[in-house]
PDB file of N, CA and C in Angstrom:
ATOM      1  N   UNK A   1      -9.339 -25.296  -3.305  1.00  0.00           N
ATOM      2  CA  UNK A   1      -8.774 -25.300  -1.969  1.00  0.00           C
ATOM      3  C   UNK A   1      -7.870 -24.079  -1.828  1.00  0.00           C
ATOM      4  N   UNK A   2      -8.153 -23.252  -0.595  1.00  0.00           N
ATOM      5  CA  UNK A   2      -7.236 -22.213  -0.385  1.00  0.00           C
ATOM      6  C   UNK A   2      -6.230 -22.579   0.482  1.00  0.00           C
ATOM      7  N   UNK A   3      -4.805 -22.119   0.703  1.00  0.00           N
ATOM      8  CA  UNK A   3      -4.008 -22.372   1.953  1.00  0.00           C
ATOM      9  C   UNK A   3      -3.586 -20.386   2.511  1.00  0.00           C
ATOM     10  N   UNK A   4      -3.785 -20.963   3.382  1.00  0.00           N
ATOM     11  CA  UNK A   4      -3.202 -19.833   4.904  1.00  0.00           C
ATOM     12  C   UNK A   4      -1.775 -20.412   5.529  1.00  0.00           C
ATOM     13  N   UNK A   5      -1.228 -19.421   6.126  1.00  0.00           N
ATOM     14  CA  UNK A   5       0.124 -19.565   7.475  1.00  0.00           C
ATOM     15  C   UNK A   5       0.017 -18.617   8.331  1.00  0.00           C
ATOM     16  N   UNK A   6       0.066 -19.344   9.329  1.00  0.00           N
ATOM     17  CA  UNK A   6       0.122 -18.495  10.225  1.00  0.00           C
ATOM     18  C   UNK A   6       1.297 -17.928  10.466  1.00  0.00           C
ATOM     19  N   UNK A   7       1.134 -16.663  11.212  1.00  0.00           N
ATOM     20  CA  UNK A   7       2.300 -15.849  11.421  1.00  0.00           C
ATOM     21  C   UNK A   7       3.738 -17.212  11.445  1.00  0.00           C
ATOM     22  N   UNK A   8       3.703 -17.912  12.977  1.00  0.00           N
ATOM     23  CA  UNK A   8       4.437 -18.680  13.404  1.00  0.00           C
ATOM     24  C   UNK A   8       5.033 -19.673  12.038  1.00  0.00           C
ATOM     25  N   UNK A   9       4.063 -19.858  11.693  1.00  0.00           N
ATOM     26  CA  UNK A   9       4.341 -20.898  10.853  1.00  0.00           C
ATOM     27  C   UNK A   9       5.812 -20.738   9.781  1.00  0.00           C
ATOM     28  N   UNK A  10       5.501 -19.418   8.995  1.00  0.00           N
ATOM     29  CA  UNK A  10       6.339 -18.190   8.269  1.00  0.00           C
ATOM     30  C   UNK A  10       7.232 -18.147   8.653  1.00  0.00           C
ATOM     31  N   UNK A  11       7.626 -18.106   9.992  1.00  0.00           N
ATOM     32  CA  UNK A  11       8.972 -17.977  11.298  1.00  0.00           C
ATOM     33  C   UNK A  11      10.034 -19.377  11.005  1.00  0.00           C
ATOM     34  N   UNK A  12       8.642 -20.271  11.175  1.00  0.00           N
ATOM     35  CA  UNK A  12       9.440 -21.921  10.938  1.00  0.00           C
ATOM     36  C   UNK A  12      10.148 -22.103   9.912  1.00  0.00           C
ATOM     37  N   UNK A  13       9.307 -21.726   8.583  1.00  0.00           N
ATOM     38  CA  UNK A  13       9.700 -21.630   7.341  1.00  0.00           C
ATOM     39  C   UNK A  13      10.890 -21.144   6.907  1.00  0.00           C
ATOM     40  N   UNK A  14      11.050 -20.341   7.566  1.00  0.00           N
ATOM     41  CA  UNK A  14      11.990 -19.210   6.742  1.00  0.00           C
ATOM     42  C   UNK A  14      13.300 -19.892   7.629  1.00  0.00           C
ATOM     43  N   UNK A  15      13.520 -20.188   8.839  1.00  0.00           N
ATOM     44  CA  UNK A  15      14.270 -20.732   9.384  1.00  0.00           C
ATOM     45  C   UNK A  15      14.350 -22.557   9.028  1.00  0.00           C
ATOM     46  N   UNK A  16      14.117 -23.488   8.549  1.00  0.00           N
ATOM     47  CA  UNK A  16      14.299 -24.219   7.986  1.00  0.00           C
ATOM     48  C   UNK A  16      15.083 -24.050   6.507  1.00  0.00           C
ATOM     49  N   UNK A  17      14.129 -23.404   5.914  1.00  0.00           N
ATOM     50  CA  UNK A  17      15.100 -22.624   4.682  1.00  0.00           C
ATOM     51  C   UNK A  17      16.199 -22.429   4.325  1.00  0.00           C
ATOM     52  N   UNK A  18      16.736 -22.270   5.606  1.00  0.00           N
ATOM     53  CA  UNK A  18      18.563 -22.152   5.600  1.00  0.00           C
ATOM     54  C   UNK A  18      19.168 -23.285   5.452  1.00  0.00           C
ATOM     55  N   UNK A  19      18.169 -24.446   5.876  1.00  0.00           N
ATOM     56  CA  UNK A  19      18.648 -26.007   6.254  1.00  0.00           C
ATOM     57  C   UNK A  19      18.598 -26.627   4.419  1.00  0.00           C
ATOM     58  N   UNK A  20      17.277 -26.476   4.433  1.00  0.00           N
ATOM     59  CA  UNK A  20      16.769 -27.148   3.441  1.00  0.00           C
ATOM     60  C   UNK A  20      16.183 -26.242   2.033  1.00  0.00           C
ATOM     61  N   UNK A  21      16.902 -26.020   1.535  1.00  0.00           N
ATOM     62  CA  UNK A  21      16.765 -25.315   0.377  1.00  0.00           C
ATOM     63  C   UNK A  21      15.638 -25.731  -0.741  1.00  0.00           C
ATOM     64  N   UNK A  22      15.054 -26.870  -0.618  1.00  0.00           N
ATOM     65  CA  UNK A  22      14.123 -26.967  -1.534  1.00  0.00           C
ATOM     66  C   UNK A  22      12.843 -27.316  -1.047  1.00  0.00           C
ATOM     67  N   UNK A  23      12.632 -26.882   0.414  1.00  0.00           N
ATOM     68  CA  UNK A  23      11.240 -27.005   1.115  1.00  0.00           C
ATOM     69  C   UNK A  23      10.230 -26.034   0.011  1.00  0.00           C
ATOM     70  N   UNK A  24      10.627 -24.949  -0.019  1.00  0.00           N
ATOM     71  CA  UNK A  24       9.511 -24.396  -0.915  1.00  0.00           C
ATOM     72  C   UNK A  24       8.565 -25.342  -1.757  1.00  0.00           C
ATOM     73  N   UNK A  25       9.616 -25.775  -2.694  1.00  0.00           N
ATOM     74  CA  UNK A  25       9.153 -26.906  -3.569  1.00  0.00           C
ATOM     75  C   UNK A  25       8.342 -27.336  -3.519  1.00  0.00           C
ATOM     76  N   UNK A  26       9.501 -28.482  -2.419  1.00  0.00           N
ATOM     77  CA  UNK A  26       8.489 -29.522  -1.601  1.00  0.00           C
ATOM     78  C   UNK A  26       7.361 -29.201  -0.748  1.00  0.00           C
ATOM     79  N   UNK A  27       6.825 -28.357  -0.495  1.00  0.00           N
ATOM     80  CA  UNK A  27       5.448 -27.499   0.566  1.00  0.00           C
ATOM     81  C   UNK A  27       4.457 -27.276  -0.585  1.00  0.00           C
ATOM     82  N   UNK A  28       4.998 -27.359  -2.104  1.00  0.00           N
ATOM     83  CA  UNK A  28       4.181 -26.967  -3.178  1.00  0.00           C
ATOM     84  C   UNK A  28       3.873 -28.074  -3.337  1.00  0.00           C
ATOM     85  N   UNK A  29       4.709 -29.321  -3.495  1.00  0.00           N
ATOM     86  CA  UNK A  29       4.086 -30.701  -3.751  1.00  0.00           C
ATOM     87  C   UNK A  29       3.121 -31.353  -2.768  1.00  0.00           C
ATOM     88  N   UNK A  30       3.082 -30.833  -1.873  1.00  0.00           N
ATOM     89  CA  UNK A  30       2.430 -31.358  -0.512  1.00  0.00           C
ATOM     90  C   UNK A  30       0.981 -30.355  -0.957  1.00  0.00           C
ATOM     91  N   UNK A  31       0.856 -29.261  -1.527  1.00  0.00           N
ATOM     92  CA  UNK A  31      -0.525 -28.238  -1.483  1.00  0.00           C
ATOM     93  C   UNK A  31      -0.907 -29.419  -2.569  1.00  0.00           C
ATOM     94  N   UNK A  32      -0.296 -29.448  -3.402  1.00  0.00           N
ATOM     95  CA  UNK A  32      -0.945 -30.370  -4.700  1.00  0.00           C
ATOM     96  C   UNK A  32      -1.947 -31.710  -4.205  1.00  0.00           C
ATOM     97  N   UNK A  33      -0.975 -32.110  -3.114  1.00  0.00           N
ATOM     98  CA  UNK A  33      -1.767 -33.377  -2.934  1.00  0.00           C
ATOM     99  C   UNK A  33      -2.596 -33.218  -1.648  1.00  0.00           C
ATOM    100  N   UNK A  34      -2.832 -32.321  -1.051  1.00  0.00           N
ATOM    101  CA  UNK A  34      -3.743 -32.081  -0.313  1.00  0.00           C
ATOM    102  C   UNK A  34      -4.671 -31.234  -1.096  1.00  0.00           C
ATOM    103  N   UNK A  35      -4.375 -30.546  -1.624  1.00  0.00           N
ATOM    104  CA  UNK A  35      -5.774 -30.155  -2.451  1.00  0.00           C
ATOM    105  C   UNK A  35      -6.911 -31.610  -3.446  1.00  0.00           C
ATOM    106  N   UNK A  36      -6.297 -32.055  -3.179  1.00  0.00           N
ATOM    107  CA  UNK A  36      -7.314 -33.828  -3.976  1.00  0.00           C
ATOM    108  C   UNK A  36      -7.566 -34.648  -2.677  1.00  0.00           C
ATOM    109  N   UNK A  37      -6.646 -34.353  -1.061  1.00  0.00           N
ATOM    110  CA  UNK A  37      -6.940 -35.521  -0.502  1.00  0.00           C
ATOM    111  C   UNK A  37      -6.785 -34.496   0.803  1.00  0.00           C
ATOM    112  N   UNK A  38      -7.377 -33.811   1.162  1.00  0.00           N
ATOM    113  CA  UNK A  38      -6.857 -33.009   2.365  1.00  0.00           C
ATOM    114  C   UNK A  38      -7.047 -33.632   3.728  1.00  0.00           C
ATOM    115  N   UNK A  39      -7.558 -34.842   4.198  1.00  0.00           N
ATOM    116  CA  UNK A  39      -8.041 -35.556   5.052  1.00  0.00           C
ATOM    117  C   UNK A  39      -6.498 -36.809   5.352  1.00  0.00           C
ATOM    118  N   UNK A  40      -6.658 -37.098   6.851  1.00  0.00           N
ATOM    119  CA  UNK A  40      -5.718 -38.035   7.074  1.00  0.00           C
ATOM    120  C   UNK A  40      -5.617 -39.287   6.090  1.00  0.00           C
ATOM    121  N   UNK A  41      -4.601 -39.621   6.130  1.00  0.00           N
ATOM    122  CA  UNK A  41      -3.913 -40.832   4.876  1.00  0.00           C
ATOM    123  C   UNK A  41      -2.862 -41.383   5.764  1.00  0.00           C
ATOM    124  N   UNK A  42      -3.292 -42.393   7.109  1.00  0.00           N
ATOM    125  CA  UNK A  42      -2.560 -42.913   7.490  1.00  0.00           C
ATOM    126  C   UNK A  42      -1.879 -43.767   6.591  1.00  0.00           C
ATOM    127  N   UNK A  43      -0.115 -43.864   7.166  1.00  0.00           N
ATOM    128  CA  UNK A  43       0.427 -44.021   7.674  1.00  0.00           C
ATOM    129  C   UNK A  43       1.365 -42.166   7.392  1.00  0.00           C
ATOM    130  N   UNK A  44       0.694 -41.392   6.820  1.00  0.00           N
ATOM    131  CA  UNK A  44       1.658 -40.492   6.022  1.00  0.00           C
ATOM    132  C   UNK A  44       0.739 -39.335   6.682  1.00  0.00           C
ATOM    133  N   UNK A  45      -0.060 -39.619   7.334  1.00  0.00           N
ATOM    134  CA  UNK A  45      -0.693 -38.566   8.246  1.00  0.00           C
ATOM    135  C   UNK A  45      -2.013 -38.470   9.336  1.00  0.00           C
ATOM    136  N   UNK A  46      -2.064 -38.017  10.224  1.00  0.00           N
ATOM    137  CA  UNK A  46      -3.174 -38.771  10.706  1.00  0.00           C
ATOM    138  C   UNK A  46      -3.295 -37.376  11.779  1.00  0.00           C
ATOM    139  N   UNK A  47      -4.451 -37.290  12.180  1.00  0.00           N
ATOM    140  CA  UNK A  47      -5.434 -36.221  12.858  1.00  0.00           C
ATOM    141  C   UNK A  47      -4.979 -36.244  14.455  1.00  0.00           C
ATOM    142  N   UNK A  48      -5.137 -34.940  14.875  1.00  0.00           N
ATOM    143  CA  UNK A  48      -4.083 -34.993  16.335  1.00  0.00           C
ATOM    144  C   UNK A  48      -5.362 -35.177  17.148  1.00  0.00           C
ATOM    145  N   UNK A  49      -5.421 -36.153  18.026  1.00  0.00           N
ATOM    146  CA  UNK A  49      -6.342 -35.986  19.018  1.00  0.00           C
ATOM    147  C   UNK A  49      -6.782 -35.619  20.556  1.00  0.00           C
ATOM    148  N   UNK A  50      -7.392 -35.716  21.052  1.00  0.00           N
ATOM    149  CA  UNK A  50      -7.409 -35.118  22.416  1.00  0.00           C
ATOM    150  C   UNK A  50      -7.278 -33.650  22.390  1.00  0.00           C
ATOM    151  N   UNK A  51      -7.669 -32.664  21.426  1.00  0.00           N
ATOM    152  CA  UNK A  51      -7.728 -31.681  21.252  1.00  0.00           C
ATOM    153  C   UNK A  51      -8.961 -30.798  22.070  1.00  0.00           C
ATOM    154  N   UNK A  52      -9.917 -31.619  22.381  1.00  0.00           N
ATOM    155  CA  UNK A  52     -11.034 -30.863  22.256  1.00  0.00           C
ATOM    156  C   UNK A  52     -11.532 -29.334  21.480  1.00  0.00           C
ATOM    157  N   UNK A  53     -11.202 -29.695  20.112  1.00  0.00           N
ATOM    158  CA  UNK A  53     -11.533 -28.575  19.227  1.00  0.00           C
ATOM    159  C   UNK A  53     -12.241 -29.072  17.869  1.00  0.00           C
ATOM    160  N   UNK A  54     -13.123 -27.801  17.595  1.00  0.00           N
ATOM    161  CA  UNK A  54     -14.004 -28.391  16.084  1.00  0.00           C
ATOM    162  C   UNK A  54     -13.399 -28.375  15.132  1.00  0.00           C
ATOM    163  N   UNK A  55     -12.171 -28.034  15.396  1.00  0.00           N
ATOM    164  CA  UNK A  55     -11.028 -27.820  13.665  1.00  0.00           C
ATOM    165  C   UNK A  55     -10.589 -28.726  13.937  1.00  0.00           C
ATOM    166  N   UNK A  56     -10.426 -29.491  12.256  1.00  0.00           N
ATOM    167  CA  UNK A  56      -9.568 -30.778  12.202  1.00  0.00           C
ATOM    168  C   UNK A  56      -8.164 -30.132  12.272  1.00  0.00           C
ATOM    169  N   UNK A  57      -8.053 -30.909  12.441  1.00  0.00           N
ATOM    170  CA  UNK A  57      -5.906 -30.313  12.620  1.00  0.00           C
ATOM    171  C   UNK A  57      -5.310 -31.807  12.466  1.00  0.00           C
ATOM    172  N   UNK A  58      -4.811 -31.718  11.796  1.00  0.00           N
ATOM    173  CA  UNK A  58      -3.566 -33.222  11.352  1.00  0.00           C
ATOM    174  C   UNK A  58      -2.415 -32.641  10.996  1.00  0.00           C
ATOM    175  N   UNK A  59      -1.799 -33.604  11.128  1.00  0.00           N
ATOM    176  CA  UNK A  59       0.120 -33.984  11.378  1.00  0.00           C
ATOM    177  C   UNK A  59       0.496 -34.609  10.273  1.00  0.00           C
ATOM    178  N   UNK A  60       1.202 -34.637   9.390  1.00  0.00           N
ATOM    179  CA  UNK A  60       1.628 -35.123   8.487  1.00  0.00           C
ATOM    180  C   UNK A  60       3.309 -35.410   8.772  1.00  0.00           C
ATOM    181  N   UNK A  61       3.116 -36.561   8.719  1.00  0.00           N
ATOM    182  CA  UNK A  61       4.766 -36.996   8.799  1.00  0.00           C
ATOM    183  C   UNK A  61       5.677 -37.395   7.861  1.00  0.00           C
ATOM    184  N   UNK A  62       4.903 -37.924   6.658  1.00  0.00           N
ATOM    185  CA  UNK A  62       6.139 -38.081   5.763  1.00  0.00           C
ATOM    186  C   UNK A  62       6.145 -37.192   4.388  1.00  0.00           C
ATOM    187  N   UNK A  63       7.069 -36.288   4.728  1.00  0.00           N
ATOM    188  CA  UNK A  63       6.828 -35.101   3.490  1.00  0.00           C
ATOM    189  C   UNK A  63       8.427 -35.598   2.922  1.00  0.00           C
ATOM    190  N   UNK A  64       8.575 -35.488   1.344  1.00  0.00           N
ATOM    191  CA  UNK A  64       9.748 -35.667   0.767  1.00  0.00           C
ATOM    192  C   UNK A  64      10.269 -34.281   0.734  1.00  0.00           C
ATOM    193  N   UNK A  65      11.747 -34.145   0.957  1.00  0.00           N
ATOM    194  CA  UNK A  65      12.255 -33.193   0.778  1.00  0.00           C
ATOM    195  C   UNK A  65      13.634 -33.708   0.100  1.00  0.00           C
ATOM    196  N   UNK A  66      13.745 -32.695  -0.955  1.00  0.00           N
ATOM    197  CA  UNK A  66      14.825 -32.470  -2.007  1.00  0.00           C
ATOM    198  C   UNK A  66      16.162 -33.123  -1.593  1.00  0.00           C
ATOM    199  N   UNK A  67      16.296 -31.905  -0.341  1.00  0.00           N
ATOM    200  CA  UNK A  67      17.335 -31.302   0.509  1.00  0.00           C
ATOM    201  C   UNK A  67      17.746 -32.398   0.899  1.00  0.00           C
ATOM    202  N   UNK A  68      17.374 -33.614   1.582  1.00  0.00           N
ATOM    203  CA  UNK A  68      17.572 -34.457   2.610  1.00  0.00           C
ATOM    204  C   UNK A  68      17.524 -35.571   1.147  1.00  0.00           C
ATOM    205  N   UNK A  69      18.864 -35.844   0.771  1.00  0.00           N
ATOM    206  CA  UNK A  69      19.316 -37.269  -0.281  1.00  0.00           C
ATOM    207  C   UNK A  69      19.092 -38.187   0.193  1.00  0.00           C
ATOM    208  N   UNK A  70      18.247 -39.244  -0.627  1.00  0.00           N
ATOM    209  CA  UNK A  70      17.934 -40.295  -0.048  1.00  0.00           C
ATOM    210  C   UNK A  70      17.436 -41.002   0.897  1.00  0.00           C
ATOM    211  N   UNK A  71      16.352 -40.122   1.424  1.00  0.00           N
ATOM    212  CA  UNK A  71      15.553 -40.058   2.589  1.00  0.00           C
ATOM    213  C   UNK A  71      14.469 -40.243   2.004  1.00  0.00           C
ATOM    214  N   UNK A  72      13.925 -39.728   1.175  1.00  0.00           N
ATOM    215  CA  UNK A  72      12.863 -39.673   0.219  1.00  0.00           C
ATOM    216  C   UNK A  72      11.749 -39.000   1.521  1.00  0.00           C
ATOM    217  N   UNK A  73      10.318 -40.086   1.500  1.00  0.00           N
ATOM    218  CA  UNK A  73       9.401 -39.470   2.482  1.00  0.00           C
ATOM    219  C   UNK A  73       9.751 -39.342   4.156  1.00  0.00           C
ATOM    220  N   UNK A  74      10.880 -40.392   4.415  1.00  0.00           N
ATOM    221  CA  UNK A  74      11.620 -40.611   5.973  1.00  0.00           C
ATOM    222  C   UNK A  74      12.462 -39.180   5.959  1.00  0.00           C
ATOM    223  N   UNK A  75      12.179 -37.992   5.556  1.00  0.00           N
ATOM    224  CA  UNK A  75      13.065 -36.780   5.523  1.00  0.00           C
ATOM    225  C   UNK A  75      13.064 -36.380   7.293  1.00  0.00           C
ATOM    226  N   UNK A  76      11.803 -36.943   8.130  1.00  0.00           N
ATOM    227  CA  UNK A  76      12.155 -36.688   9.528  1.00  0.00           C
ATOM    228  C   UNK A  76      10.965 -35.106   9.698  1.00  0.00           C
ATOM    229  N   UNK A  77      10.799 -34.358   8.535  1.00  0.00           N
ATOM    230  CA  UNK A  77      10.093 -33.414   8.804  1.00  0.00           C
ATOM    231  C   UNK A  77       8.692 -33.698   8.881  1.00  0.00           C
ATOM    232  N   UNK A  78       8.133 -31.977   9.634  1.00  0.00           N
ATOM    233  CA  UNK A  78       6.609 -32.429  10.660  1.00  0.00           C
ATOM    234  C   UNK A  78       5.670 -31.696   9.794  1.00  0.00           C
ATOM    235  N   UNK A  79       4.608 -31.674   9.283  1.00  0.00           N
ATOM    236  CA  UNK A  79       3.685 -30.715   9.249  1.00  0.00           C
ATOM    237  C   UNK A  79       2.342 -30.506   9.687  1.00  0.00           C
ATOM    238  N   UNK A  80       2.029 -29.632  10.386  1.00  0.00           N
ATOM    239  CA  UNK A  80       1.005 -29.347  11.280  1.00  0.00           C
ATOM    240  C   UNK A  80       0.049 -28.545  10.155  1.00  0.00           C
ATOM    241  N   UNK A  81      -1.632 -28.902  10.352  1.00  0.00           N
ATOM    242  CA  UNK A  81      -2.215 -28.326   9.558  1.00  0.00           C
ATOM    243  C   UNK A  81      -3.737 -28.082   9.896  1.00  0.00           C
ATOM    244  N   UNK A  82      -4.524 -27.419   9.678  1.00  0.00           N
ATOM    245  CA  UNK A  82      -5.965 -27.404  10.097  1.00  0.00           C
ATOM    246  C   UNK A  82      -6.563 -27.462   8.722  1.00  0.00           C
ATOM    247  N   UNK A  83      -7.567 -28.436   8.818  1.00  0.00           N
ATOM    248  CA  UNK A  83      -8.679 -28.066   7.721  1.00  0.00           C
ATOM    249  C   UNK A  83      -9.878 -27.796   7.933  1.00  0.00           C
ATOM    250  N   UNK A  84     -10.204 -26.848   7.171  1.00  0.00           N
ATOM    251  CA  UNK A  84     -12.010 -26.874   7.656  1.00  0.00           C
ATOM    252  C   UNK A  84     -12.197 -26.898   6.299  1.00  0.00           C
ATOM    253  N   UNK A  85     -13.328 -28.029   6.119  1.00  0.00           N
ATOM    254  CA  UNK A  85     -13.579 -28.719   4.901  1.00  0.00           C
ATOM    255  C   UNK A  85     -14.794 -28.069   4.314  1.00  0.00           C
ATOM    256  N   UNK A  86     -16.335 -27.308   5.233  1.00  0.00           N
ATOM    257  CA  UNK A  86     -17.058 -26.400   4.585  1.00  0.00           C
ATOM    258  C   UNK A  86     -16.369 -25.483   4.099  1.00  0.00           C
ATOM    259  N   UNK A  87     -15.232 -24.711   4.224  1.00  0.00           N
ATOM    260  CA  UNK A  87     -14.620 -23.579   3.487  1.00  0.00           C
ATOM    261  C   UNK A  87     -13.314 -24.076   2.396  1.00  0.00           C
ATOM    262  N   UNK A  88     -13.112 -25.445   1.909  1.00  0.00           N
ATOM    263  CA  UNK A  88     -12.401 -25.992   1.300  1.00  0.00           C
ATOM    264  C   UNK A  88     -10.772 -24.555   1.618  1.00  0.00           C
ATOM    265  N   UNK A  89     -10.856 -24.616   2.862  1.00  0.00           N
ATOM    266  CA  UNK A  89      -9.348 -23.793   3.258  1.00  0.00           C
ATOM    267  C   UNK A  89      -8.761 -24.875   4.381  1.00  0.00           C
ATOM    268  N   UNK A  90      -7.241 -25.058   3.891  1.00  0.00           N
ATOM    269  CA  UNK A  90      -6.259 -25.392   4.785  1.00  0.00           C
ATOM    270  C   UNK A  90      -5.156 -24.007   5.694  1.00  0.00           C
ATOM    271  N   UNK A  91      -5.080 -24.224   6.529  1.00  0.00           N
ATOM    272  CA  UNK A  91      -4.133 -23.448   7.271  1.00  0.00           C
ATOM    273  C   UNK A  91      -2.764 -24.050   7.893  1.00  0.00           C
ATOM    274  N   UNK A  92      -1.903 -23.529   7.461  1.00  0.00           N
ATOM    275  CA  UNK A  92      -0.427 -24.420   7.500  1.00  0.00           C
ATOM    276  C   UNK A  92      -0.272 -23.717   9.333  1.00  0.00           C
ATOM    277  N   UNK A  93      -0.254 -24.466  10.393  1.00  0.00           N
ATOM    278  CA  UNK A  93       0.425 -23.990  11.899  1.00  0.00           C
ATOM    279  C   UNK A  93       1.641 -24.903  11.859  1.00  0.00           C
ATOM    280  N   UNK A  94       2.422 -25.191  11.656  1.00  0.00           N
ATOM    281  CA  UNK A  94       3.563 -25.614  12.274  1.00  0.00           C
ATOM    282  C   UNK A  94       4.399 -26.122  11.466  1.00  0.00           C
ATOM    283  N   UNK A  95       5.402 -26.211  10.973  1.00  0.00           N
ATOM    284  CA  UNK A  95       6.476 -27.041  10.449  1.00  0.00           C
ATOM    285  C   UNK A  95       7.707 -27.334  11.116  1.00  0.00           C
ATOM    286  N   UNK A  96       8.191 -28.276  11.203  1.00  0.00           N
ATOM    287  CA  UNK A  96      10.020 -28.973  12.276  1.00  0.00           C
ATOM    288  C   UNK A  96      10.151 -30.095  11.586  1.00  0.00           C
ATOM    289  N   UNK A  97      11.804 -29.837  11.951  1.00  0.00           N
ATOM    290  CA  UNK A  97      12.285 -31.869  12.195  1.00  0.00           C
ATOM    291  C   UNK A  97      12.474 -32.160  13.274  1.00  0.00           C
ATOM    292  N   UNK A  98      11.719 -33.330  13.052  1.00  0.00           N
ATOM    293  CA  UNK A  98      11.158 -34.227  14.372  1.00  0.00           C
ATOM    294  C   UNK A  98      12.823 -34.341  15.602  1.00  0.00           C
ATOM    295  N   UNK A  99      13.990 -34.125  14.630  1.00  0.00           N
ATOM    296  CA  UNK A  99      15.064 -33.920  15.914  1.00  0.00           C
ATOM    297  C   UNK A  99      15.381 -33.292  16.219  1.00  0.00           C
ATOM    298  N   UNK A 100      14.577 -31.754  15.979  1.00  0.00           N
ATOM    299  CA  UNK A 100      14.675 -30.190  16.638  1.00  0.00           C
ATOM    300  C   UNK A 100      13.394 -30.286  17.817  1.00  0.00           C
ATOM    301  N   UNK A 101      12.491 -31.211  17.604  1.00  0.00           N
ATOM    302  CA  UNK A 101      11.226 -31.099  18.385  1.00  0.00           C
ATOM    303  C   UNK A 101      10.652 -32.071  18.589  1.00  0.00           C
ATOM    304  N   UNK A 102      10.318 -33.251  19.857  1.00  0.00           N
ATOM    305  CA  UNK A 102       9.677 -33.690  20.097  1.00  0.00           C
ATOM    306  C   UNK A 102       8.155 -34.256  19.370  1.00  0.00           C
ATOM    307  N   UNK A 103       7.188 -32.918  19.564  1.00  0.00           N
ATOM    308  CA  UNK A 103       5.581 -32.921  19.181  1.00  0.00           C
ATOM    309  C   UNK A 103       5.586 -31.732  18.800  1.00  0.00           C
ATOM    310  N   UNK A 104       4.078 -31.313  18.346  1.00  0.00           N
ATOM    311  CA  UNK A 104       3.631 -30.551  18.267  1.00  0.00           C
ATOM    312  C   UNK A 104       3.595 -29.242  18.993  1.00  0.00           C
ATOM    313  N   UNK A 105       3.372 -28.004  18.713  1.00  0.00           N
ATOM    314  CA  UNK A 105       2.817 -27.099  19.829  1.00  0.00           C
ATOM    315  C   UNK A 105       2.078 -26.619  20.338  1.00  0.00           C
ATOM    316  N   UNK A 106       0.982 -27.424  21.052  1.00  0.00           N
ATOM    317  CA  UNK A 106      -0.428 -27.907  21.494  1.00  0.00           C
ATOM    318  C   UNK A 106      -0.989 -26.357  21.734  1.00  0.00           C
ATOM    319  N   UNK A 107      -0.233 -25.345  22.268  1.00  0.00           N
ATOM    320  CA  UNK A 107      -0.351 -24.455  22.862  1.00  0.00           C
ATOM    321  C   UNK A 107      -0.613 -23.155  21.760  1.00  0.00           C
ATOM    322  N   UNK A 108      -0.115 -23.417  20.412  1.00  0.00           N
ATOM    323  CA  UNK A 108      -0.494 -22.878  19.148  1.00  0.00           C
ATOM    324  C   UNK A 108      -1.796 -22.913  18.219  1.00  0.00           C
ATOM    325  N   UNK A 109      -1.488 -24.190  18.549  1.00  0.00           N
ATOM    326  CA  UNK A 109      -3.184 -24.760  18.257  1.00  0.00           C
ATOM    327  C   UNK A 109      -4.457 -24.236  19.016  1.00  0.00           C
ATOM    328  N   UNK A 110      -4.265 -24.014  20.103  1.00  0.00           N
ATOM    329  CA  UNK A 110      -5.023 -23.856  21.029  1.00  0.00           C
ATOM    330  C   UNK A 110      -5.004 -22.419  20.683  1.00  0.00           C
ATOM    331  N   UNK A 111      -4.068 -21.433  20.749  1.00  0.00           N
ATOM    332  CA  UNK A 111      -4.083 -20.153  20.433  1.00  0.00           C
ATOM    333  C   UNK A 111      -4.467 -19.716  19.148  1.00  0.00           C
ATOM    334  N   UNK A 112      -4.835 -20.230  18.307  1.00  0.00           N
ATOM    335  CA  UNK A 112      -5.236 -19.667  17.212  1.00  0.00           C
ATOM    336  C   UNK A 112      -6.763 -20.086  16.787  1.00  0.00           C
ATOM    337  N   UNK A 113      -6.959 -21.440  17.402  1.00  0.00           N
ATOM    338  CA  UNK A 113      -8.109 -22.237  16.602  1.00  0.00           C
ATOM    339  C   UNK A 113      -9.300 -22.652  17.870  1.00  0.00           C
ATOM    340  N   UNK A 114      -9.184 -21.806  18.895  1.00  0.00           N
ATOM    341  CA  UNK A 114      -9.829 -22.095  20.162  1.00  0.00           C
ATOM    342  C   UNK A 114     -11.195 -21.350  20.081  1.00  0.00           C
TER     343      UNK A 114
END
């Protein structure tokens, strides 16, 4: 399995970073287990719909982060992702906490994967 970021994504990153000091990490533990399971695993992630697009794209909601004590997977952070499963490549579009942002940014998705 390969992973990509998009420009935006990099932006998110690096600005969370300041928050949460051990996202790196934790974004490494998350490649690990999407490289064995890259497909939705409700309740811990599930596929955005009403897209009208051929790329899967799922949301992952419960990522553990370091940073955030005792939160464990309820850390509140988002991750946005596309897979296309003939090219065993994931592409990271989006990362937030869910109390900097609402949803997704439908409009990213759409701009990159249209």
């Amino acid at each position: 399995m390969t992973f990509d970021e998009l420009t935006e994504f990099k932006r998110d990153l690096k600005k969370l970073l300041k928050k949460y000091r051990t996202l790196n990490d934790d974004l490494d533990v998350v490649k690990k287990i999407l490289e064995f399971s890259p497909d939705e695993r409700p309740p811990f992630s599930f596929r955005i719909d009403n897209l009208d697009l051929e790329t899967c794209v799922i949301k992952v909601k419960k990522i553990a982060c370091r940073a955030l004590k005792g939160r464990g997977v309820n850390s509140g952070l988002r991750l946005i992702y596309a897979h296309f499963q003939k090219e065993e490549k994931i592409v990271f579009i989006e990362l937030y906490h869910k109390n900097d942002k609402k949803n997704e940014d439908r409009q990213r998705i759409f701009n990159n994967f249209e």
